[in-house]
C-alpha atoms as a PDB file:
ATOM      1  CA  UNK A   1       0.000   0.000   0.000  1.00  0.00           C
ATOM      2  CA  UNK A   2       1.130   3.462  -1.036  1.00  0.00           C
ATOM      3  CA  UNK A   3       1.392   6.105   1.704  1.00  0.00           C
ATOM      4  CA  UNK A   4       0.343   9.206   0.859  1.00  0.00           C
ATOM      5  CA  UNK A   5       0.874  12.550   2.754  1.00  0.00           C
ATOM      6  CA  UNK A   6      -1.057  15.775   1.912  1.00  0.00           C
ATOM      7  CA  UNK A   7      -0.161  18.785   3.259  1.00  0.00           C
ATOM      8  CA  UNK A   8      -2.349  21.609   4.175  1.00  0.00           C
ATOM      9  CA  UNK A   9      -1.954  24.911   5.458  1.00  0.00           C
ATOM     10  CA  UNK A  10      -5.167  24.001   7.694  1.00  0.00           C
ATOM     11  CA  UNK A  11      -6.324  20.536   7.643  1.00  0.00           C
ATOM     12  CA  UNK A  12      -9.532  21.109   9.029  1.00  0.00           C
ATOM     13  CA  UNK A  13     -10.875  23.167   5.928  1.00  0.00           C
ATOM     14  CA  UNK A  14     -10.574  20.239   3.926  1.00  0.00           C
ATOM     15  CA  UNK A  15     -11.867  18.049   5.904  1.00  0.00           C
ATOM     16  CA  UNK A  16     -15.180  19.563   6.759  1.00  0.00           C
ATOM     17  CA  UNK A  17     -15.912  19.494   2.522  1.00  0.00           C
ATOM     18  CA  UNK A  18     -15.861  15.496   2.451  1.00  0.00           C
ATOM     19  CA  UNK A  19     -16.955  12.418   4.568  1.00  0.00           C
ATOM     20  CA  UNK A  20     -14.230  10.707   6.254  1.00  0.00           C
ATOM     21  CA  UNK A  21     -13.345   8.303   8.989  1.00  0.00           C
ATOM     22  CA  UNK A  22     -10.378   8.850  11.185  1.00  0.00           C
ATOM     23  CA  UNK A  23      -8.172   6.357  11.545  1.00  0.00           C
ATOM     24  CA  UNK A  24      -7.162   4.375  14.303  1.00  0.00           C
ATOM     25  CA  UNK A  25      -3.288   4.489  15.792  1.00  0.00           C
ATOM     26  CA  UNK A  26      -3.608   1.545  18.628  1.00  0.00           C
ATOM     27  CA  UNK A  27      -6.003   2.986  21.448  1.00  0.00           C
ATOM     28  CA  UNK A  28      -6.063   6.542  19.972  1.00  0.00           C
ATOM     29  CA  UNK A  29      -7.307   8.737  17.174  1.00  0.00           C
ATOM     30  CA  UNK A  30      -4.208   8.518  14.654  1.00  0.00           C
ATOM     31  CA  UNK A  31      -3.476  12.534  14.563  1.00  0.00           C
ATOM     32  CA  UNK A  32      -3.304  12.882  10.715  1.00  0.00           C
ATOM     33  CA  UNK A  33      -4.983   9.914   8.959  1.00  0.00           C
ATOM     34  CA  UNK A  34      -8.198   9.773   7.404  1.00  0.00           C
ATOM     35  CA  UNK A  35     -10.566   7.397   5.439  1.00  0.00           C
ATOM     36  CA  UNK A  36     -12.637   8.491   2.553  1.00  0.00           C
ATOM     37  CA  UNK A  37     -14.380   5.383   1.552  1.00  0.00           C
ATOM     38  CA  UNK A  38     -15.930   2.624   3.993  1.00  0.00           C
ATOM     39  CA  UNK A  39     -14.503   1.085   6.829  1.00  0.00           C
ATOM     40  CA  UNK A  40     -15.597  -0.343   9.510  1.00  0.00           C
ATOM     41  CA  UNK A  41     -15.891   2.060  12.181  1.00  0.00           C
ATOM     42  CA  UNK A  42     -17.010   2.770  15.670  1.00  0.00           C
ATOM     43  CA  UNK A  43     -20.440   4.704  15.462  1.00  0.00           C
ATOM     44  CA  UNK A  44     -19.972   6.442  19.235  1.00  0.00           C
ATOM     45  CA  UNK A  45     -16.328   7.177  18.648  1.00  0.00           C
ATOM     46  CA  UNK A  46     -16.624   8.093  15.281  1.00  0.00           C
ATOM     47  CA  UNK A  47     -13.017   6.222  14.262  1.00  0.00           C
ATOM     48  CA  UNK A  48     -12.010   3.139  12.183  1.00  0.00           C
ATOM     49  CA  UNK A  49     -12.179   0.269  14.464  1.00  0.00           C
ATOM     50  CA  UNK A  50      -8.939  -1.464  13.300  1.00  0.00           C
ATOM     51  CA  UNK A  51      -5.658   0.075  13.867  1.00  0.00           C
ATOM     52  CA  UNK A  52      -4.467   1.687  10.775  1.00  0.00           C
ATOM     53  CA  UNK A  53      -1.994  -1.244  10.544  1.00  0.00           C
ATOM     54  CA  UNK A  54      -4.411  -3.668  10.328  1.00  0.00           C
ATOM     55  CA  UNK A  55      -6.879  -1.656   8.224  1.00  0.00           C
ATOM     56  CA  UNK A  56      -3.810  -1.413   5.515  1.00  0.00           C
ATOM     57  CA  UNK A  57      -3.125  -5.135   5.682  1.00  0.00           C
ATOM     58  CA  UNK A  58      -7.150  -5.547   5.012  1.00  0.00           C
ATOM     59  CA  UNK A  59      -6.285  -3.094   1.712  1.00  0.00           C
ATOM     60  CA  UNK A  60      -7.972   0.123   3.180  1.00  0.00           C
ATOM     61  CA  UNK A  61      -6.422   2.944   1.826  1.00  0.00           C
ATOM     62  CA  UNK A  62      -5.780   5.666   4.305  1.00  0.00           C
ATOM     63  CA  UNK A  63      -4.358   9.270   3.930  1.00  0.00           C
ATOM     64  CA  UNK A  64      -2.493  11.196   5.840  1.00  0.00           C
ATOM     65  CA  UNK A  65      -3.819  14.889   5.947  1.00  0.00           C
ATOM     66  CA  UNK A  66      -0.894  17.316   7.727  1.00  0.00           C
ATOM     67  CA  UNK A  67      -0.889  20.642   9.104  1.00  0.00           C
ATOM     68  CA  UNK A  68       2.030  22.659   7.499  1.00  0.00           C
ATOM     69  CA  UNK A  69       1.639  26.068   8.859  1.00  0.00           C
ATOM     70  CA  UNK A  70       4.380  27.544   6.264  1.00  0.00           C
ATOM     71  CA  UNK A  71       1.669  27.224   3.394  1.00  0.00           C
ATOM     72  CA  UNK A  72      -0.720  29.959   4.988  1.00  0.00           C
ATOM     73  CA  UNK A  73       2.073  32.165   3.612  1.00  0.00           C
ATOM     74  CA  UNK A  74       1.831  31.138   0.431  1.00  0.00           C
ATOM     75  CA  UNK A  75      -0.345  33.466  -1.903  1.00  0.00           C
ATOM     76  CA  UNK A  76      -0.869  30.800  -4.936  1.00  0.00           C
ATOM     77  CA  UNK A  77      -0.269  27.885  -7.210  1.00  0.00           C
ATOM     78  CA  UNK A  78       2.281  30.080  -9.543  1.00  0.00           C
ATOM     79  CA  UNK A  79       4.000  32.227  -6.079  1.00  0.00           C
ATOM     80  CA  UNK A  80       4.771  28.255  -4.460  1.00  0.00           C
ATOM     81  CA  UNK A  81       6.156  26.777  -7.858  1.00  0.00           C
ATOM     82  CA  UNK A  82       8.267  30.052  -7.510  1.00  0.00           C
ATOM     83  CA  UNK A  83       9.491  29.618  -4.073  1.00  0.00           C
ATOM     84  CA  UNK A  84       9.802  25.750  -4.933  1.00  0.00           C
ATOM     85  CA  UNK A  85      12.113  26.361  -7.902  1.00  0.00           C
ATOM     86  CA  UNK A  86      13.986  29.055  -6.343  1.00  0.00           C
ATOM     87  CA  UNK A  87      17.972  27.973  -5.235  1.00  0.00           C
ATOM     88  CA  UNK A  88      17.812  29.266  -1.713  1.00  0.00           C
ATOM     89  CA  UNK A  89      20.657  30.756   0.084  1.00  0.00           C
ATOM     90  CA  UNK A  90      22.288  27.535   0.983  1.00  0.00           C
ATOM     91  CA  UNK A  91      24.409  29.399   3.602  1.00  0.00           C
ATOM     92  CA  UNK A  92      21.918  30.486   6.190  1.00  0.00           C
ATOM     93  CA  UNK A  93      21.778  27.279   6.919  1.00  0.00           C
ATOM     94  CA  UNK A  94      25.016  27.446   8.716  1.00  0.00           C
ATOM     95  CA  UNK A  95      23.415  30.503  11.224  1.00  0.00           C
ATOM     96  CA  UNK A  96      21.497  28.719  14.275  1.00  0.00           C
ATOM     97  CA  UNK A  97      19.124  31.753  14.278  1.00  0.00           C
ATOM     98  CA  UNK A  98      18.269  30.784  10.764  1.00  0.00           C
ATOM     99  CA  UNK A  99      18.181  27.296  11.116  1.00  0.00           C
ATOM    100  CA  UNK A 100      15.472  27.136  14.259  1.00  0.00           C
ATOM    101  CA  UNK A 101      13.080  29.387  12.304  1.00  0.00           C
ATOM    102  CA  UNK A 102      12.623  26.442   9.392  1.00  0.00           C
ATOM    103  CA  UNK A 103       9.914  23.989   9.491  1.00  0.00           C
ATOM    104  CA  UNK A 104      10.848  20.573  10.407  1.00  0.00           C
ATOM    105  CA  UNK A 105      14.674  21.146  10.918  1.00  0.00           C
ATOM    106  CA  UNK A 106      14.396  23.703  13.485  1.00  0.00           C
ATOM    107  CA  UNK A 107      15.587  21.310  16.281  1.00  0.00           C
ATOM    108  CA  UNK A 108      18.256  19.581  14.193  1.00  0.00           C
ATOM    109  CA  UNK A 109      20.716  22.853  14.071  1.00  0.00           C
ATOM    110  CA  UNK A 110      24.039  20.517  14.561  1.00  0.00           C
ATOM    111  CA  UNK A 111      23.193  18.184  12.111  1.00  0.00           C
ATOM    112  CA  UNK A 112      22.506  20.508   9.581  1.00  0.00           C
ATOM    113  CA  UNK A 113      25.599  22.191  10.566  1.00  0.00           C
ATOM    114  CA  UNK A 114      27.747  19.146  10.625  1.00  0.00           C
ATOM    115  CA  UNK A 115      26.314  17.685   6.823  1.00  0.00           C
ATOM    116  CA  UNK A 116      26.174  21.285   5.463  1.00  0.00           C
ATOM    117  CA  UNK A 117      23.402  20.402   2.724  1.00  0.00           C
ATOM    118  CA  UNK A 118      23.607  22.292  -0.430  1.00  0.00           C
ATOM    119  CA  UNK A 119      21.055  20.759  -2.439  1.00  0.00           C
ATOM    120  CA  UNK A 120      17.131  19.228  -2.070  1.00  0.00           C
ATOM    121  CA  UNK A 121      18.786  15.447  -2.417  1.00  0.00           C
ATOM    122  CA  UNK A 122      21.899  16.170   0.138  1.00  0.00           C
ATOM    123  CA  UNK A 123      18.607  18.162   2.557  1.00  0.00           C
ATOM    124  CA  UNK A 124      16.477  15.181   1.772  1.00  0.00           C
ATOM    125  CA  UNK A 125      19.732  13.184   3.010  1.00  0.00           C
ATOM    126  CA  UNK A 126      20.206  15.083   5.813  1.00  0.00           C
ATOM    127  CA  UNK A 127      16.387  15.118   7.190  1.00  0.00           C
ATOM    128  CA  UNK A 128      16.899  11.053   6.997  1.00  0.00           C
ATOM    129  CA  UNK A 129      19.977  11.398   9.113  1.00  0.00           C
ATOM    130  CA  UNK A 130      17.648  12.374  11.663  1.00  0.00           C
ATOM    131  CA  UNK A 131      16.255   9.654  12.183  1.00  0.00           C
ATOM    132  CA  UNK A 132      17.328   6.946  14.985  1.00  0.00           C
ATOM    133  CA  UNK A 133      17.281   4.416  12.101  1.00  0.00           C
ATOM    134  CA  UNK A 134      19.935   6.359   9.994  1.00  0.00           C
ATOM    135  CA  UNK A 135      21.723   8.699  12.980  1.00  0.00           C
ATOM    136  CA  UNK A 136      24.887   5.972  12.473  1.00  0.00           C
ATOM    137  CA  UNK A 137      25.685   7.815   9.258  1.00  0.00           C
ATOM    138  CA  UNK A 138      25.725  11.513  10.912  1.00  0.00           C
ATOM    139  CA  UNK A 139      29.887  10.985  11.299  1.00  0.00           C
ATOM    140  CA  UNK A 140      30.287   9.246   7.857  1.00  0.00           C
ATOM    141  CA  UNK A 141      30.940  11.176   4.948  1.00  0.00           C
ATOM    142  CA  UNK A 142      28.346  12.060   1.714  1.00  0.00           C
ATOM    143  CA  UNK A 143      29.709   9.191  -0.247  1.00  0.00           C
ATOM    144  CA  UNK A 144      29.219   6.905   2.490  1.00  0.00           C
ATOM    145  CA  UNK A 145      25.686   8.248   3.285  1.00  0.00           C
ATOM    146  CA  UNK A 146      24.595   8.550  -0.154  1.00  0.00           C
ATOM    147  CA  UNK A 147      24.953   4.965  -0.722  1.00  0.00           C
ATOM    148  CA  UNK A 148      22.901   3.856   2.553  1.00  0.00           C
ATOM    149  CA  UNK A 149      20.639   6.425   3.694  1.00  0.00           C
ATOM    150  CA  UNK A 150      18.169   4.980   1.361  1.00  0.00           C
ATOM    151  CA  UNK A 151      18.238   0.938   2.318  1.00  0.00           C
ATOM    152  CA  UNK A 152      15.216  -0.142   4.302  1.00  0.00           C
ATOM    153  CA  UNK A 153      17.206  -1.308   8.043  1.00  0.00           C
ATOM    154  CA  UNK A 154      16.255  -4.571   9.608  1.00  0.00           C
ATOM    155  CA  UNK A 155      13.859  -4.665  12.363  1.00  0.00           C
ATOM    156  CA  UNK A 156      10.291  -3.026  11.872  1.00  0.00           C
ATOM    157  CA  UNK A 157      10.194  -0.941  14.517  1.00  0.00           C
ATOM    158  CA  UNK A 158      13.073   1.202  13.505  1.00  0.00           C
ATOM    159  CA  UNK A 159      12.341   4.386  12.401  1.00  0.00           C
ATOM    160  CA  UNK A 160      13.263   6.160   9.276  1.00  0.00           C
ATOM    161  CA  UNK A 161      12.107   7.988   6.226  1.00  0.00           C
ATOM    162  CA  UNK A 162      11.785   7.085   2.899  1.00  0.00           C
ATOM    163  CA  UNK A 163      12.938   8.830   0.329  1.00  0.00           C
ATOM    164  CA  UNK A 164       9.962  10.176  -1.577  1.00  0.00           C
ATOM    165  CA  UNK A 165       9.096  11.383   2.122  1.00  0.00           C
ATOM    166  CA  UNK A 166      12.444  13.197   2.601  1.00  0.00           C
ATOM    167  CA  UNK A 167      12.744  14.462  -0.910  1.00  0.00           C
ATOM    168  CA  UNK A 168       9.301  16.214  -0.199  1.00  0.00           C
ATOM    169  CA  UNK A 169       9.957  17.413   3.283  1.00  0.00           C
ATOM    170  CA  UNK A 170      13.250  18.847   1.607  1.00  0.00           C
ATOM    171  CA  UNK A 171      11.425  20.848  -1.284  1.00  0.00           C
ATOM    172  CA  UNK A 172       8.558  22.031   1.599  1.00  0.00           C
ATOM    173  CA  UNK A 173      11.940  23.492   3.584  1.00  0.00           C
ATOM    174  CA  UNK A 174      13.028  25.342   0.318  1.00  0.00           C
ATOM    175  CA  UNK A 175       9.875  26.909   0.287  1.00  0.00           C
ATOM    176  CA  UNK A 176       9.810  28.114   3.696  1.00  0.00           C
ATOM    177  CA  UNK A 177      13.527  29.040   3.741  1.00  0.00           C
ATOM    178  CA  UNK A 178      12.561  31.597   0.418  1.00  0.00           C
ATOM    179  CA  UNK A 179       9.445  32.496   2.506  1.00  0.00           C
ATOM    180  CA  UNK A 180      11.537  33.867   5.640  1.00  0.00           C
ATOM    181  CA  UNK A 181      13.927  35.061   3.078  1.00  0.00           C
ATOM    182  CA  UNK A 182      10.374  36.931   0.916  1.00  0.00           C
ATOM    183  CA  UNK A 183       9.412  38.459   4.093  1.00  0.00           C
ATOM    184  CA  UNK A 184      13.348  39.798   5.053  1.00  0.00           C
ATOM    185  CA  UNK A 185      13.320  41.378   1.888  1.00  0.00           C
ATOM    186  CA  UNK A 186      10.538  43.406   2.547  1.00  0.00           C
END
């Protein structure tokens, strides 16, 4: 089964135009996912009555809905293509002040400024790094990470990212990096 992330400036916007189940994560509403076809759910609770592990291995298809605040600042479809295809300034990633204004690397200032990422694959490289399953590599070199960032690790309860999911967190930091840039420059 595919997973799919959608991010939203506000979630809840979208989610009050269609029907949809949340979905389960063991005892608890799972935060992001939703259901937009049939499953079997809970009718006082409201949520899918199997964990969203076991609703995937019974092919339900769930997706994940996210709240990414950054996009509230974005004015349209042509002004985010801009901001996405922009080269940002590379180098402000090197200033902490810099680095704990950007979504999703805020917190992560030493890696960043150990790996020095100058591109969207060596970011999407470096956001991987992050991860327990992966934080081996943070002394190792690019070659060396390069060739294993991307190899599934043993055991299914370590965590890691995917690429596709790194690659996109990595072009969604771009974007916010030329957004606190946009606004400094005016």
């Amino acid at each position: 089964m595919p997973d799919i992330d959608i991010d939203f400036a506000n979630r809840l916007t979208v989610l009050n135009k269609f029907k949809h189940v949340p979905a389960r994560l063991k005892n608890r509403k799972h935060n992001t996912g939703v259901y937009c076809h049939r499953v079997p759910s809970d009718p006082f609770k409201g949520l899918c009555t199997l964990d969203h592990k076991a609703a995937e291995k019974a092919d339900y298809f769930k997706l994940d809905l996210l709240n990414v605040a950054i996009y509230k600042d974005v004015h349209s479809e042509e002004h985010l293509t801009k901001l996405m295809n922009t080269e940002p300034l590379w180098e402000l990633l090197q200033h902490k002040e810099f680095v704990e204004q950007i979504f999703h690397i805020g917190n992560h200032y030493e890696v960043i400024k150990n790996l020095k990422p100058t591109s969207i694959p060596e970011l999407a490289a470096t956001i991987a790094v992050i991860r327990p399953a992966k934080r081996y590599l943070l002394d190792q070199g690019w070659d060396t990470i390069k060739k294993e960032v991307w190899i599934k690790p043993s055991g299914s309860d370590a965590y890691y990212f995917k690429k596709a999911h790194a690659v996109a967190y990595a072009v969604a930091i771009v974007v916010h990096m030329n957004l606190v840039c946009e606004s400094i420059g005016q």
